[in-house]
C-alpha atoms as a PDB file:
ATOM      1  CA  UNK A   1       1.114  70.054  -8.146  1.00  0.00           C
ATOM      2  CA  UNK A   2       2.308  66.516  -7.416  1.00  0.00           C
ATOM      3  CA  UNK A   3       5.369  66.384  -4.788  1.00  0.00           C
ATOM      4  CA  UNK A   4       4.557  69.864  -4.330  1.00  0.00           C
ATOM      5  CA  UNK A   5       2.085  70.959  -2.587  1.00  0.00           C
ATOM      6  CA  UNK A   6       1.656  72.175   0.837  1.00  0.00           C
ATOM      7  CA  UNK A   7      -1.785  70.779   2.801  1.00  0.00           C
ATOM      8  CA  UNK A   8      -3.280  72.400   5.707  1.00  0.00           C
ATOM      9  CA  UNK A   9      -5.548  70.773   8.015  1.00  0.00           C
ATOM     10  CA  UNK A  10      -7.603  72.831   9.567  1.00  0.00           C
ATOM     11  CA  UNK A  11     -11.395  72.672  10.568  1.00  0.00           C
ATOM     12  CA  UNK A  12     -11.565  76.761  11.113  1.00  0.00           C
ATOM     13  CA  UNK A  13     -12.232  77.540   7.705  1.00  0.00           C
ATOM     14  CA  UNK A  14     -11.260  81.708   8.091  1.00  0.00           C
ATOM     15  CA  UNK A  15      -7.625  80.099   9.666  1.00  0.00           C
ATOM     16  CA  UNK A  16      -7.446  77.439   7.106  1.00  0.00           C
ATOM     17  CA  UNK A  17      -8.228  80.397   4.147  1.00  0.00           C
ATOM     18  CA  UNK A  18      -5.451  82.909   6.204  1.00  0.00           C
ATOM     19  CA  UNK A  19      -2.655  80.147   5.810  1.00  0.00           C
ATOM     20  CA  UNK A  20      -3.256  79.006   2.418  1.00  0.00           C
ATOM     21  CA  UNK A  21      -3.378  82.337   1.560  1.00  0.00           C
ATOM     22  CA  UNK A  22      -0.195  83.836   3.017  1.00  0.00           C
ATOM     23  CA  UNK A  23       1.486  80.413   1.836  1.00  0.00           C
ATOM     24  CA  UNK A  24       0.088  81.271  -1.799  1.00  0.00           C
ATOM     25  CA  UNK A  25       1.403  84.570  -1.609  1.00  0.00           C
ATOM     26  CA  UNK A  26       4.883  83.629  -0.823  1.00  0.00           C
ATOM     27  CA  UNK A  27       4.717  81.343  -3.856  1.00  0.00           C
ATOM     28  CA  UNK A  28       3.901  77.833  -2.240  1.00  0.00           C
ATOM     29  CA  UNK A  29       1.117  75.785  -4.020  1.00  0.00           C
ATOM     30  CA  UNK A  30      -0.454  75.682  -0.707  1.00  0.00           C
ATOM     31  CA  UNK A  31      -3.998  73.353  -0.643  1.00  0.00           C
ATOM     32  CA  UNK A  32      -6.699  73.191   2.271  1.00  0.00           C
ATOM     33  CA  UNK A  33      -9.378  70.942   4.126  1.00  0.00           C
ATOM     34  CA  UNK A  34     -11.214  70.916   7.074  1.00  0.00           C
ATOM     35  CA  UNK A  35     -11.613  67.161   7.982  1.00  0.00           C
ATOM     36  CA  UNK A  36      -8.933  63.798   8.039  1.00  0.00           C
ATOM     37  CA  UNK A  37     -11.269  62.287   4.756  1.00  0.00           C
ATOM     38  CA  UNK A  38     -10.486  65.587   2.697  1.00  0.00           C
ATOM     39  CA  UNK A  39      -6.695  65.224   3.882  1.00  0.00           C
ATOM     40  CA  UNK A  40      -6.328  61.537   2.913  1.00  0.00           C
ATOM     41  CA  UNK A  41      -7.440  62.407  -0.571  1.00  0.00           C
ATOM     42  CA  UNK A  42      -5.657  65.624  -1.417  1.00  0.00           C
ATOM     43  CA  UNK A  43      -2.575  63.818   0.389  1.00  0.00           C
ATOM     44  CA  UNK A  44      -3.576  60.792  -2.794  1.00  0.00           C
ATOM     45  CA  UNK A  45      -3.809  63.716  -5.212  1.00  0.00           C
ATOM     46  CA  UNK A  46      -1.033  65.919  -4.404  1.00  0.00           C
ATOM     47  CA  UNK A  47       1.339  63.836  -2.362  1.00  0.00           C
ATOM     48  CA  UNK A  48       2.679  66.719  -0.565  1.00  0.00           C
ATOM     49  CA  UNK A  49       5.849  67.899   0.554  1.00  0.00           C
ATOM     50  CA  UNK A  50       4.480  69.543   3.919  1.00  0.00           C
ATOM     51  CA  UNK A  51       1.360  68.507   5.677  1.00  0.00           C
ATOM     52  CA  UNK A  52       0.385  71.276   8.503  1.00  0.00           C
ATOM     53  CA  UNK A  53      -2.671  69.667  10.611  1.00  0.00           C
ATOM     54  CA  UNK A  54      -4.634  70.913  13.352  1.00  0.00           C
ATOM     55  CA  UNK A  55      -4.744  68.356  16.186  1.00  0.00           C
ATOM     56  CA  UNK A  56      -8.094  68.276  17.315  1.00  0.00           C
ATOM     57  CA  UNK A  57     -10.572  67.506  14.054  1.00  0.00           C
ATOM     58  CA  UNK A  58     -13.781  66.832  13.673  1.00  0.00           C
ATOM     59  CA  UNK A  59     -13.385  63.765  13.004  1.00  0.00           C
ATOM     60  CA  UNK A  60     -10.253  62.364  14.519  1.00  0.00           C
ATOM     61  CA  UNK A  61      -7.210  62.940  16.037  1.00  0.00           C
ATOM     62  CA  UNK A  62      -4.509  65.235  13.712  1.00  0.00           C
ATOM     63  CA  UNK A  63      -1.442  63.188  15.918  1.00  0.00           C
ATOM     64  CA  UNK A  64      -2.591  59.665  14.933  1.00  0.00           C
ATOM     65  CA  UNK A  65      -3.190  60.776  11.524  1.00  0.00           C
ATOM     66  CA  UNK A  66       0.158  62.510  11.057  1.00  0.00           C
ATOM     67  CA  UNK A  67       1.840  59.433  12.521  1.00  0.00           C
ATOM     68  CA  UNK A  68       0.159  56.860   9.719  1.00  0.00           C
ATOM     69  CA  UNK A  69       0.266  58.834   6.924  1.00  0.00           C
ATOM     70  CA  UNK A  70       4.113  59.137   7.378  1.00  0.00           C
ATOM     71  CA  UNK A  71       4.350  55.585   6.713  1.00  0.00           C
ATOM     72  CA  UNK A  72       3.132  56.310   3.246  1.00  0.00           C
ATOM     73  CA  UNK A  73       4.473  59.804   2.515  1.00  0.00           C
ATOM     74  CA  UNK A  74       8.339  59.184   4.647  1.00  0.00           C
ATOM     75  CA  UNK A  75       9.750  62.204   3.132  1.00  0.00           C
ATOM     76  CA  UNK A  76       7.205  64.798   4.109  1.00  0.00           C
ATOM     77  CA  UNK A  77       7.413  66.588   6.403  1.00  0.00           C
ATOM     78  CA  UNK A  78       4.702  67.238   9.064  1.00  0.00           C
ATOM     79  CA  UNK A  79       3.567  70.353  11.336  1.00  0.00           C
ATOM     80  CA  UNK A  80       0.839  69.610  13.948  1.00  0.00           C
ATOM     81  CA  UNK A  81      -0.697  72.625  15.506  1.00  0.00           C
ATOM     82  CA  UNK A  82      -3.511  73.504  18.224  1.00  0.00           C
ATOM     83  CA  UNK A  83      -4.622  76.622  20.709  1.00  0.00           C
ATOM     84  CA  UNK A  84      -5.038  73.888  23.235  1.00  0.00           C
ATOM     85  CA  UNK A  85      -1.879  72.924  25.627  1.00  0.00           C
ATOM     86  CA  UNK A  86      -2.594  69.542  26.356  1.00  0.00           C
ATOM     87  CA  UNK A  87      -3.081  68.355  22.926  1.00  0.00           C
ATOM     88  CA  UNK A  88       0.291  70.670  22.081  1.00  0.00           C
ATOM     89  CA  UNK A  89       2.007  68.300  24.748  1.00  0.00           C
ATOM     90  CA  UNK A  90       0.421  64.989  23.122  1.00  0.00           C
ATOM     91  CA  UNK A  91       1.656  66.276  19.623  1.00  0.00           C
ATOM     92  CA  UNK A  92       5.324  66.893  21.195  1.00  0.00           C
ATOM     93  CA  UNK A  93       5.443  63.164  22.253  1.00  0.00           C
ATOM     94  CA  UNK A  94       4.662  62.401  18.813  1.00  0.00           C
ATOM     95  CA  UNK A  95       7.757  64.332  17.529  1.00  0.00           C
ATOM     96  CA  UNK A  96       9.891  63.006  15.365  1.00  0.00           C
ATOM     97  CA  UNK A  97      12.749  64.061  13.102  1.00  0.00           C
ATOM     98  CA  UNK A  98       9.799  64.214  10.471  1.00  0.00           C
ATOM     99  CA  UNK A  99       7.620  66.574  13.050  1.00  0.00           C
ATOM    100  CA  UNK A 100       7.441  69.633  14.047  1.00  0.00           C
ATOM    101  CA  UNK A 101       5.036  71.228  17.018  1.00  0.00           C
ATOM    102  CA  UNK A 102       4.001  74.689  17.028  1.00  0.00           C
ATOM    103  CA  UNK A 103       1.122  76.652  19.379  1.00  0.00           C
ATOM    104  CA  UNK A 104      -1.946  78.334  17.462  1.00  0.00           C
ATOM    105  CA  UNK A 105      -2.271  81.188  16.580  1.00  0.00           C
ATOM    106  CA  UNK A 106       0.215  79.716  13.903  1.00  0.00           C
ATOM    107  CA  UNK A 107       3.168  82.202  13.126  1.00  0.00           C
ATOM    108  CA  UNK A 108       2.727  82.323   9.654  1.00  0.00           C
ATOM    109  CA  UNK A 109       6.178  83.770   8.792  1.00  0.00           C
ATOM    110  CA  UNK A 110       7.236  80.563  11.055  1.00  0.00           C
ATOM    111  CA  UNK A 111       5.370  78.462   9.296  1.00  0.00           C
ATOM    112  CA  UNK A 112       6.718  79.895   5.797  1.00  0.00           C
ATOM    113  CA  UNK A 113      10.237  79.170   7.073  1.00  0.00           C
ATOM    114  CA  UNK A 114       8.957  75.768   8.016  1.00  0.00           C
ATOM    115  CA  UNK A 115       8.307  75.042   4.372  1.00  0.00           C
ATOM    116  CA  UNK A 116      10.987  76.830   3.031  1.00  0.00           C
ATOM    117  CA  UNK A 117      13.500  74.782   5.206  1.00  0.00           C
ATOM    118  CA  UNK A 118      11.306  71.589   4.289  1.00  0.00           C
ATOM    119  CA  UNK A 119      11.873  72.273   0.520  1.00  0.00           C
ATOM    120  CA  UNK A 120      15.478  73.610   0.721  1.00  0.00           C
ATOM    121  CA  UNK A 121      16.272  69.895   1.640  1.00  0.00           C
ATOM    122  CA  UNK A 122      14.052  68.630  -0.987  1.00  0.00           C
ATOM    123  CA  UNK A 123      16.301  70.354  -3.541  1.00  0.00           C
ATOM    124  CA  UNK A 124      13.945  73.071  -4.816  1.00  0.00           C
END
């Protein structure tokens, strides 16, 4: 699944299981975890194509981890997501032609299109 996969970040485990599902489904290696740690290693493991993160994790903040792991991964492309406005508005200051905002509950059929955009310019 190398350069393929799609990671979701997302601590509520019946949300996180709903996305990687529906992703699945539509035919999108699609991987989850509910904390930064698990991220930074499936991110090692996979090195994915889309990253979809929840802002507020248990332990730490999904914008500032988004924003360094681009560094390392430049051409993936990254989703941040949360239920809560203000952290919505600190993720939009974040954006970046590499990011993309969107409000929980997640669209998933916006989301698909998210990663089917992100690997239509990959080439796929």
């Amino acid at each position: 699944m190398s350069g393929d996969a799609v990671v979701i970040i997302e601590d509520n485990e019946d949300l996180r299981e709903e996305i990687v599902d529906f992703l699945c489904r539509r035919g999108r290696p699609a991987v989850g975890c509910g904390t930064l740690a698990e991220a930074q290693d499936l991110c090692r493991r996979h090195t994915p194509f889309v990253v979809v993160a929840d802002i507020n994790l248990p332990d730490g903040d999904g914008v500032a981890f988004c924003r360094d792991m681009a560094q390392q991964y430049p051409e993936t492309k990254w989703v941040l997501m949360s239920g809560n406005a203000d952290l919505v508005r600190q993720g939009n200051k974040a954006r970046t032609a590499a990011f993309a905002v969107i409000d929980k509950p997640v669209p998933l059929r916006t989301l698909d299109r998210f990663v089917a955009d992100a690997a239509a310019r990959r080439g796929r």
